[in-house]
PDB file of N, CA and C in Angstrom:
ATOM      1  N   UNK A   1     100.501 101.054  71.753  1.00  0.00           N
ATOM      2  CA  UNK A   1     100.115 101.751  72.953  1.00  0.00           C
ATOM      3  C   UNK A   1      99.307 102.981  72.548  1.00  0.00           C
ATOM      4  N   UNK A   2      98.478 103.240  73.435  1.00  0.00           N
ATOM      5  CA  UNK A   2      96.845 104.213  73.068  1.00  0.00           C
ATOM      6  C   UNK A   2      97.857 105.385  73.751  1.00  0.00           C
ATOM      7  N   UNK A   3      97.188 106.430  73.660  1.00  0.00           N
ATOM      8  CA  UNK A   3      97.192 107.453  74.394  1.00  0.00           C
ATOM      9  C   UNK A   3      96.493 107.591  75.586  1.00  0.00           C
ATOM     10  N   UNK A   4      95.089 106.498  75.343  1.00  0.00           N
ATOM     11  CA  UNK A   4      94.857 105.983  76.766  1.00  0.00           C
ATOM     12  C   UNK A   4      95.051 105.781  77.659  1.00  0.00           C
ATOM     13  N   UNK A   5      95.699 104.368  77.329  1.00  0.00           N
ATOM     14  CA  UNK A   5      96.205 103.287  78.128  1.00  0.00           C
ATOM     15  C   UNK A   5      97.704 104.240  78.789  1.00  0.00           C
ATOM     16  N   UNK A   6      98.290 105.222  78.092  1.00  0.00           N
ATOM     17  CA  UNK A   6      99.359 106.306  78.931  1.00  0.00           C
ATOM     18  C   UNK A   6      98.690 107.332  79.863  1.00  0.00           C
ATOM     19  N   UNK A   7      97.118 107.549  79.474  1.00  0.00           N
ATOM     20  CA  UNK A   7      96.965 108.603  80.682  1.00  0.00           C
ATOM     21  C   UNK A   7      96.275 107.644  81.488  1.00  0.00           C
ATOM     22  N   UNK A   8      95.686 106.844  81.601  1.00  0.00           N
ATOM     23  CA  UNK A   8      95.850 105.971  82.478  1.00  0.00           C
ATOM     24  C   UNK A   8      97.007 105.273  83.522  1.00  0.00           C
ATOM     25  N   UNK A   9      98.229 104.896  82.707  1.00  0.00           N
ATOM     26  CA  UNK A   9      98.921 104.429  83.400  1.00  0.00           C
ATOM     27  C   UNK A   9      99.566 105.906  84.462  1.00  0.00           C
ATOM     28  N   UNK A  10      99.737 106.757  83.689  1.00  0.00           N
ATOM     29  CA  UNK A  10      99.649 108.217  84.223  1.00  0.00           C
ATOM     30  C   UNK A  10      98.979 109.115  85.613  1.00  0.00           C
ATOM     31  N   UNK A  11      97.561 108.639  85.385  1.00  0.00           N
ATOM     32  CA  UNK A  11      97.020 108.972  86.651  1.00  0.00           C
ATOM     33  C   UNK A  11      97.370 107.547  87.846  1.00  0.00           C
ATOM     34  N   UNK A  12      97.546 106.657  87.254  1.00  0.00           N
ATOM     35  CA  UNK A  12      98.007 106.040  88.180  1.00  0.00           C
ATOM     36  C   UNK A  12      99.005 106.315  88.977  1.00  0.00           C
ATOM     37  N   UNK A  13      99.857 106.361  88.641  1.00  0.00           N
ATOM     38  CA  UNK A  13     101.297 107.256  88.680  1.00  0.00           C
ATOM     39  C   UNK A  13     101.032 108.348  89.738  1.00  0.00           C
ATOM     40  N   UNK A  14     100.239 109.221  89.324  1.00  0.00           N
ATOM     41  CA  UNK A  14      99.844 110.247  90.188  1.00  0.00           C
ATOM     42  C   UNK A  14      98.926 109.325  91.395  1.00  0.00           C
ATOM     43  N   UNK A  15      98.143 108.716  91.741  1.00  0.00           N
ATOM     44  CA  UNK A  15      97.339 108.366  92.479  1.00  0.00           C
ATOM     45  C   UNK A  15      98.335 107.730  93.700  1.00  0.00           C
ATOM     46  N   UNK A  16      99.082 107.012  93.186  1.00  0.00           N
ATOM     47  CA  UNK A  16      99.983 106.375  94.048  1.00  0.00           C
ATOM     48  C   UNK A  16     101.086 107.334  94.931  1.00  0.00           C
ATOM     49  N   UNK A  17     101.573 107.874  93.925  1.00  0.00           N
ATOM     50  CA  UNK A  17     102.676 109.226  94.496  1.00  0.00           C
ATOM     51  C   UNK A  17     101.735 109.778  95.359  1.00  0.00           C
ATOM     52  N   UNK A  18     100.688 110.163  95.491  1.00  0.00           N
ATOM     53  CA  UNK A  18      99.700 110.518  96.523  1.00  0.00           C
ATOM     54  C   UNK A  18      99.450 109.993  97.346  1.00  0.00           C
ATOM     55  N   UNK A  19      99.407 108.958  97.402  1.00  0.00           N
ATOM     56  CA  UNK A  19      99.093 107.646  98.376  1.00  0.00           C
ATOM     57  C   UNK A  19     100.606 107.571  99.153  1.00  0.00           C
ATOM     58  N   UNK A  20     101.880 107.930  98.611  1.00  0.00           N
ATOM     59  CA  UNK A  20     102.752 107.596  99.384  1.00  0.00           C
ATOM     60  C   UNK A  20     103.057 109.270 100.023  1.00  0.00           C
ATOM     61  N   UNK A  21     102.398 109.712  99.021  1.00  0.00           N
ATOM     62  CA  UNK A  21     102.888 111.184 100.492  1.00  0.00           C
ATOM     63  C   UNK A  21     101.958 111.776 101.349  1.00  0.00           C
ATOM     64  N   UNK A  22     100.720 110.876 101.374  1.00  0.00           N
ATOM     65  CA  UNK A  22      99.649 110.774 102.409  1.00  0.00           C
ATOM     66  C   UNK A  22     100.373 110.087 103.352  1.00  0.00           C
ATOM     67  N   UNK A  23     101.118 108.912 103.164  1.00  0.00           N
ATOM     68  CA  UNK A  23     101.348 108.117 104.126  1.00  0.00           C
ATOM     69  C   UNK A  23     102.687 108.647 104.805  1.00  0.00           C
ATOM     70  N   UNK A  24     103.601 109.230 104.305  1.00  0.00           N
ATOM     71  CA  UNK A  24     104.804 109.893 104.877  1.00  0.00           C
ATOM     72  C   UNK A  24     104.297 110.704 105.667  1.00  0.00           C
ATOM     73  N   UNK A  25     102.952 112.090 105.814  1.00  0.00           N
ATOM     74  CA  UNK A  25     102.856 112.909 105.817  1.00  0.00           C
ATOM     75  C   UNK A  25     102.048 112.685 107.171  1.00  0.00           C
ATOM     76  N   UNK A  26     101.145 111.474 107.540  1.00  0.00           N
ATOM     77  CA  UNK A  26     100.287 110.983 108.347  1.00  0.00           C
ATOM     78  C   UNK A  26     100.747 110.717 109.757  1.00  0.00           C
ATOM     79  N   UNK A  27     102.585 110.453 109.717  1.00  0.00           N
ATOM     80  CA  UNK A  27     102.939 110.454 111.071  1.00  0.00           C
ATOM     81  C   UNK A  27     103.295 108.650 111.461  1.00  0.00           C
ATOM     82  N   UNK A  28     102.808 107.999 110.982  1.00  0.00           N
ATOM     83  CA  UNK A  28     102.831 106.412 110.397  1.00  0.00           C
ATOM     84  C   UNK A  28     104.252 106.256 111.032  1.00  0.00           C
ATOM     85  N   UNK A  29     105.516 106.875 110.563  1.00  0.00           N
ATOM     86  CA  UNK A  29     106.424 106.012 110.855  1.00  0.00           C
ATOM     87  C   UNK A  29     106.889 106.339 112.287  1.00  0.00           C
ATOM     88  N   UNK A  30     106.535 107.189 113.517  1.00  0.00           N
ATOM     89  CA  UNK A  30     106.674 107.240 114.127  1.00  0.00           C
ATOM     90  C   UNK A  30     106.002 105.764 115.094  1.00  0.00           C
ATOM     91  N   UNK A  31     105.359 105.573 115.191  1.00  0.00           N
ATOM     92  CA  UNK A  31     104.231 104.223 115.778  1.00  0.00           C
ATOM     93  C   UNK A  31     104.871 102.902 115.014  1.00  0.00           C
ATOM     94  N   UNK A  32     104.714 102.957 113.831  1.00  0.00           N
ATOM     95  CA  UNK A  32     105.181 101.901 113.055  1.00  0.00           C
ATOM     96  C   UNK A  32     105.810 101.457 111.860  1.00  0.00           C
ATOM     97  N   UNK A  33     107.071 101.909 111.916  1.00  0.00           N
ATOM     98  CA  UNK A  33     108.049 102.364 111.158  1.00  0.00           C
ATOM     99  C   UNK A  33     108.188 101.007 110.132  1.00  0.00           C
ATOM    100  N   UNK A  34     108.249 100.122 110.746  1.00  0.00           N
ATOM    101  CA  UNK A  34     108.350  98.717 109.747  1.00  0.00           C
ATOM    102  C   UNK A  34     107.266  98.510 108.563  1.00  0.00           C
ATOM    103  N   UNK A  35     105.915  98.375 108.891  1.00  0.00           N
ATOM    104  CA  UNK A  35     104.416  98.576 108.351  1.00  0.00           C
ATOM    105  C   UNK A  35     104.768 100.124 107.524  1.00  0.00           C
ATOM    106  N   UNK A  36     105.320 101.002 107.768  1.00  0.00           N
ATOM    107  CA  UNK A  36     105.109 102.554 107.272  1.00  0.00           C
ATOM    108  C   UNK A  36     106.379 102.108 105.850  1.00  0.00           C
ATOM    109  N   UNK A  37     107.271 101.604 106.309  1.00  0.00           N
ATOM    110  CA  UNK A  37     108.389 101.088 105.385  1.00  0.00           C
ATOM    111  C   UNK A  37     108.275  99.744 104.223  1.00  0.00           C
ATOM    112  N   UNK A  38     107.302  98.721 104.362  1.00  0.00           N
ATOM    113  CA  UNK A  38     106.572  98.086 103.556  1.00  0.00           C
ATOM    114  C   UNK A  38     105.618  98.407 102.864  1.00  0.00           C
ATOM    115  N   UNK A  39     104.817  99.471 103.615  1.00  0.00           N
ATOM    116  CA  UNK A  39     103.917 100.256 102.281  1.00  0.00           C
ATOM    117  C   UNK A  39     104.520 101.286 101.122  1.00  0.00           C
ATOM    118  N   UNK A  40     105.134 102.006 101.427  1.00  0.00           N
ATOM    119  CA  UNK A  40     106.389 102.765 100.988  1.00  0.00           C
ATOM    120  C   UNK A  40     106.781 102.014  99.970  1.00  0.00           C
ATOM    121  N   UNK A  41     107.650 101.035 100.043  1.00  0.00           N
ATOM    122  CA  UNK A  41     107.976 100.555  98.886  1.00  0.00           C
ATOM    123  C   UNK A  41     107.492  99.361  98.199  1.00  0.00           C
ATOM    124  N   UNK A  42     106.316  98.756  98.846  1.00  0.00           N
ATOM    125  CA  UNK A  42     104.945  98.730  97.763  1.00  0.00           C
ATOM    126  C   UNK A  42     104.478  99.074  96.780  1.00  0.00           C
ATOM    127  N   UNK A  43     104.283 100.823  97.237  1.00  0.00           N
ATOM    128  CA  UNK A  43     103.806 101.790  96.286  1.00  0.00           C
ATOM    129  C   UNK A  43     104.903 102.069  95.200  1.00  0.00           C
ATOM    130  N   UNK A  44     106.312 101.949  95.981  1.00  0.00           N
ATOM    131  CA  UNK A  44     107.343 102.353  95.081  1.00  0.00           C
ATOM    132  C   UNK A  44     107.646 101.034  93.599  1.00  0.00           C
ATOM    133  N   UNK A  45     107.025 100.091  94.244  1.00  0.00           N
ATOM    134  CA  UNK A  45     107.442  98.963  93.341  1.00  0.00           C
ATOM    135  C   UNK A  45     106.278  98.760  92.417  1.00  0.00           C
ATOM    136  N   UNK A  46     105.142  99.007  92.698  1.00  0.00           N
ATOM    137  CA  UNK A  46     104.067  99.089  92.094  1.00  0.00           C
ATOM    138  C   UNK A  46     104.477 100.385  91.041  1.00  0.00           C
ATOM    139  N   UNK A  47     104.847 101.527  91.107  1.00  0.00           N
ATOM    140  CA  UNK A  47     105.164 102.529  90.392  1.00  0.00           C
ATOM    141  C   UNK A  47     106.138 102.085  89.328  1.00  0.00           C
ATOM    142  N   UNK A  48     107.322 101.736  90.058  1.00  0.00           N
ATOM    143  CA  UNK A  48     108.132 101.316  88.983  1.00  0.00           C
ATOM    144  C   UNK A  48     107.824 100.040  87.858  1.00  0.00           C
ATOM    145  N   UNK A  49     106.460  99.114  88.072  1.00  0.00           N
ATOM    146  CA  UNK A  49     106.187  98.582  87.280  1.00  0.00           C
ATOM    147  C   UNK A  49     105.401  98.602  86.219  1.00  0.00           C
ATOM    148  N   UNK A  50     104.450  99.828  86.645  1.00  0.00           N
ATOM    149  CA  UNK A  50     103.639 101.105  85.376  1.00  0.00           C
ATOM    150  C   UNK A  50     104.570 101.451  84.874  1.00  0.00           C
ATOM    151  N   UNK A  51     105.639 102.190  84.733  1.00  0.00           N
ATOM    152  CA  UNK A  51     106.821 102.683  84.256  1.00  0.00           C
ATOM    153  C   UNK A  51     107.486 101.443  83.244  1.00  0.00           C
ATOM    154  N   UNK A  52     107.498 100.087  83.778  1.00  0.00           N
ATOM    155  CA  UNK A  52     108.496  99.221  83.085  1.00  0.00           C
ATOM    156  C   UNK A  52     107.157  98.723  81.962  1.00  0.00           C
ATOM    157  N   UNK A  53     105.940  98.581  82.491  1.00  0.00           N
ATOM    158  CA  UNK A  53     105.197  98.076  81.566  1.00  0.00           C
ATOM    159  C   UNK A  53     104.690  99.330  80.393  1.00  0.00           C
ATOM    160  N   UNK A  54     104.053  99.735  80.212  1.00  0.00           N
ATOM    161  CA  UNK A  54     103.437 101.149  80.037  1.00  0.00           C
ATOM    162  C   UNK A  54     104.444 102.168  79.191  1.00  0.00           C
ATOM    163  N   UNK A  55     105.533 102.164  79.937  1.00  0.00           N
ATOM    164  CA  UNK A  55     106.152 103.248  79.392  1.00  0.00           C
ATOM    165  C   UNK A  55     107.607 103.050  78.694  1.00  0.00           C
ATOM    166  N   UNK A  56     107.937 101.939  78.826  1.00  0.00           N
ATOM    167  CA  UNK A  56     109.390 101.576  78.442  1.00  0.00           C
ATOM    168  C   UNK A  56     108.480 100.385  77.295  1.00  0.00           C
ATOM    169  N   UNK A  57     107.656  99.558  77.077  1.00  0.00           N
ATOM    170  CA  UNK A  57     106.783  98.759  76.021  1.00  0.00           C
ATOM    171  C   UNK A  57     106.923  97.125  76.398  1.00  0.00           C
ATOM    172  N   UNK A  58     107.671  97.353  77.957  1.00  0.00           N
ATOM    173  CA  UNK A  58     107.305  95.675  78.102  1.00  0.00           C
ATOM    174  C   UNK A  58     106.237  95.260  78.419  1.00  0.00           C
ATOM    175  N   UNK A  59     105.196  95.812  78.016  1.00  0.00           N
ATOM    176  CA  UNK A  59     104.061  95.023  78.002  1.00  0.00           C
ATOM    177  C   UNK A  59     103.841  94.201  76.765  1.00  0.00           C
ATOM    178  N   UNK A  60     104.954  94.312  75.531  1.00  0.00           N
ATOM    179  CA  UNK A  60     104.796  93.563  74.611  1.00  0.00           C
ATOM    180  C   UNK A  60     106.059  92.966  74.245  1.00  0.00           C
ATOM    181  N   UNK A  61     106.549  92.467  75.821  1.00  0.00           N
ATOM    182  CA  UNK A  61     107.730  91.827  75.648  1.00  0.00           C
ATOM    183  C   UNK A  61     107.136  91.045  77.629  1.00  0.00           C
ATOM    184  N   UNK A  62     106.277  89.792  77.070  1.00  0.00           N
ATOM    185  CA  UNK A  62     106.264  89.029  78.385  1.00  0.00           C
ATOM    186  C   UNK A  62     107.163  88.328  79.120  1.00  0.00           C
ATOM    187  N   UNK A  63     108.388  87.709  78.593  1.00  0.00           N
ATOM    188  CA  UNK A  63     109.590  87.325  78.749  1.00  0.00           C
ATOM    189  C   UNK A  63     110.423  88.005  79.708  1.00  0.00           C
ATOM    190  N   UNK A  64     110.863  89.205  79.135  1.00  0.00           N
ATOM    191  CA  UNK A  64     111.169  90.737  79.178  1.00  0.00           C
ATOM    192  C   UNK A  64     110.735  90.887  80.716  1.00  0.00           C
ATOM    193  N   UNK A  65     109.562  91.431  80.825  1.00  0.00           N
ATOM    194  CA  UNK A  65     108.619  91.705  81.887  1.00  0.00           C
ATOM    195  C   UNK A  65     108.967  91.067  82.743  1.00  0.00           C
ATOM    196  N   UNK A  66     108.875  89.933  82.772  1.00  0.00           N
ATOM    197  CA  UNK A  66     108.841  88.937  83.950  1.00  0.00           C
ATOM    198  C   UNK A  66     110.267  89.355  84.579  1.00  0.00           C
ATOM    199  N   UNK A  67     111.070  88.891  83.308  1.00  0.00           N
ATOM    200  CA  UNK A  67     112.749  89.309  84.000  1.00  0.00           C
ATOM    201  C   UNK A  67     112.529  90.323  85.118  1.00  0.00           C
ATOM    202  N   UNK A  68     112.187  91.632  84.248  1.00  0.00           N
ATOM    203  CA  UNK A  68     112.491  92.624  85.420  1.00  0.00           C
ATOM    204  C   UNK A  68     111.201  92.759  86.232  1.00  0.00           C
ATOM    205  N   UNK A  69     110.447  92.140  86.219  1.00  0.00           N
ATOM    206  CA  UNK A  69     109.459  92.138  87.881  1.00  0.00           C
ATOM    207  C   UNK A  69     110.442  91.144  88.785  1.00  0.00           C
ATOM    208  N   UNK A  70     110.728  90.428  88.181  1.00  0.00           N
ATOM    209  CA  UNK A  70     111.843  89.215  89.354  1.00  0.00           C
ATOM    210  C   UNK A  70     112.954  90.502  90.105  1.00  0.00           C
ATOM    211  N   UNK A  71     113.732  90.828  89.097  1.00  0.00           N
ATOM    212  CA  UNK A  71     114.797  91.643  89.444  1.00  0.00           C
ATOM    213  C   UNK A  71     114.339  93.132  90.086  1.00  0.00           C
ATOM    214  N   UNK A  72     113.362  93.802  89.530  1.00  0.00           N
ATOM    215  CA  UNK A  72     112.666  94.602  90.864  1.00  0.00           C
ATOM    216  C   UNK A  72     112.207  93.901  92.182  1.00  0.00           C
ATOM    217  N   UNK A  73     111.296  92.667  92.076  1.00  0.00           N
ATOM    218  CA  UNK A  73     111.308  92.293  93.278  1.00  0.00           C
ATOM    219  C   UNK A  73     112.003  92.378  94.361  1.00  0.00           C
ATOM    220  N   UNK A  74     113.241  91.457  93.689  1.00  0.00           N
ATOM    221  CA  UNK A  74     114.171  91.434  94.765  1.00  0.00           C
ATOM    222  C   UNK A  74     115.227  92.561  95.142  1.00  0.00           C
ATOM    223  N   UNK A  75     115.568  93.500  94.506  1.00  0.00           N
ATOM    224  CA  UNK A  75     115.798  94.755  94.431  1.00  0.00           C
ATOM    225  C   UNK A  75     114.783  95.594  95.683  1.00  0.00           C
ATOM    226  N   UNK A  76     113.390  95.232  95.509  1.00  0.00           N
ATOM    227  CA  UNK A  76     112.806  96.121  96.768  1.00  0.00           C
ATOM    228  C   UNK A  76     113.074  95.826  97.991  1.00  0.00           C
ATOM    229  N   UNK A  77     112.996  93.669  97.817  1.00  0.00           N
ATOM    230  CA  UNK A  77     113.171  93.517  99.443  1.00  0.00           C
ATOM    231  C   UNK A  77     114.512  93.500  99.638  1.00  0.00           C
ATOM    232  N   UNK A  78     115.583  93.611  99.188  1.00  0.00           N
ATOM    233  CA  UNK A  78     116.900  93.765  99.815  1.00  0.00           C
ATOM    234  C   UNK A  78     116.888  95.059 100.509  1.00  0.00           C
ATOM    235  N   UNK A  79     116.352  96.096  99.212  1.00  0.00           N
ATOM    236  CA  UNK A  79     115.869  97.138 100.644  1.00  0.00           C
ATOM    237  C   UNK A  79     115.458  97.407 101.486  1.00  0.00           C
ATOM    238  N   UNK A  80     114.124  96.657 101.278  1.00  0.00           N
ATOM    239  CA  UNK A  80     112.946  96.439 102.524  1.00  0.00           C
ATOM    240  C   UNK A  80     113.836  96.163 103.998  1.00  0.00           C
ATOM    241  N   UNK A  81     114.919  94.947 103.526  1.00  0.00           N
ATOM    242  CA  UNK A  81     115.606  94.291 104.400  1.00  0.00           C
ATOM    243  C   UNK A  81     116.851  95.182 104.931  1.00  0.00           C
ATOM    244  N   UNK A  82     117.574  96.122 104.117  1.00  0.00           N
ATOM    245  CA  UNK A  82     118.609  97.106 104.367  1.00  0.00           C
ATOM    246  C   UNK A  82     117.835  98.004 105.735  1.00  0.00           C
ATOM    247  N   UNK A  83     116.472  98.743 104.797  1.00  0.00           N
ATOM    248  CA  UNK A  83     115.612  99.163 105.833  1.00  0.00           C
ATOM    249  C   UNK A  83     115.302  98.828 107.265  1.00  0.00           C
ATOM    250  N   UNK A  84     114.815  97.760 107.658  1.00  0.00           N
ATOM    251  CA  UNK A  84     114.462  96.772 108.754  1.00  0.00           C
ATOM    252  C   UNK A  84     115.442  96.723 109.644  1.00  0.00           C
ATOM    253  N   UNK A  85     116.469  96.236 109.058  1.00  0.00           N
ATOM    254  CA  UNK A  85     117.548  95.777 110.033  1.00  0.00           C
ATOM    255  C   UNK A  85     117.927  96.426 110.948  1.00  0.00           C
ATOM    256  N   UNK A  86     118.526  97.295 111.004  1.00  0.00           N
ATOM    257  CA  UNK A  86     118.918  98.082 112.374  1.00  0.00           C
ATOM    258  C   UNK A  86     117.502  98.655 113.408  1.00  0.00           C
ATOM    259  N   UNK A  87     116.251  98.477 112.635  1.00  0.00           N
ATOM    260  CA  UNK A  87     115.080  98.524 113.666  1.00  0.00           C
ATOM    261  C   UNK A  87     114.552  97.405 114.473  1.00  0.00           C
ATOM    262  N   UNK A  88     114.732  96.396 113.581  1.00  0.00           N
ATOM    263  CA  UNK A  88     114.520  94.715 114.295  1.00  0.00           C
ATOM    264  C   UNK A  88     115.560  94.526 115.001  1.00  0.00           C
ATOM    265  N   UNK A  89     116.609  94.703 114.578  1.00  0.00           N
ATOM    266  CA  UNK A  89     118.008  94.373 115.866  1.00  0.00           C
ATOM    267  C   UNK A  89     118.846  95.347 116.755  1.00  0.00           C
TER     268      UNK A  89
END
């Protein structure tokens, strides 16, 4: 791993955290709380996978990787779904 490829994954990091407190900050979940709550942890899952690739070295563990993109996956939408529920019903 470059020092690069870390301030890269880095400003990413930052770009996104920006992107999600543009979107908190915009008023979004008042109108459309469901849509405001899928982007949210989008960004959040997208973050945590710069972090798992990038910064923890599973990018040189593809096996590895995959595991935990499966297990983040479903980790977000159980939330997604924790989230939702009492607004859909």
């Amino acid at each position: 791993m470059t020092h690069r490829s870390l301030y890269i994954a880095w400003a990413l990091l930052v770009a996104l955290s920006f992107g999600s407190t543009a979107l908190s900050a915009s008023g979004i979940w008042a109108q459309w709380p469901i849509v405001a709550g899928v982007a949210v942890m989008a960004l959040a899952w997208q973050k945590a996978r710069i972090i798992l690739a990038d910064y923890m070295g599973l990018q040189r563990a593809p096996r590895w990787r995959r595991g935990f993109d499966v297990c983040l996956t479903g980790l977000c939408l159980l939330m997604l779904a924790l989230y939702a529920a009492p607004l859909v019903l």
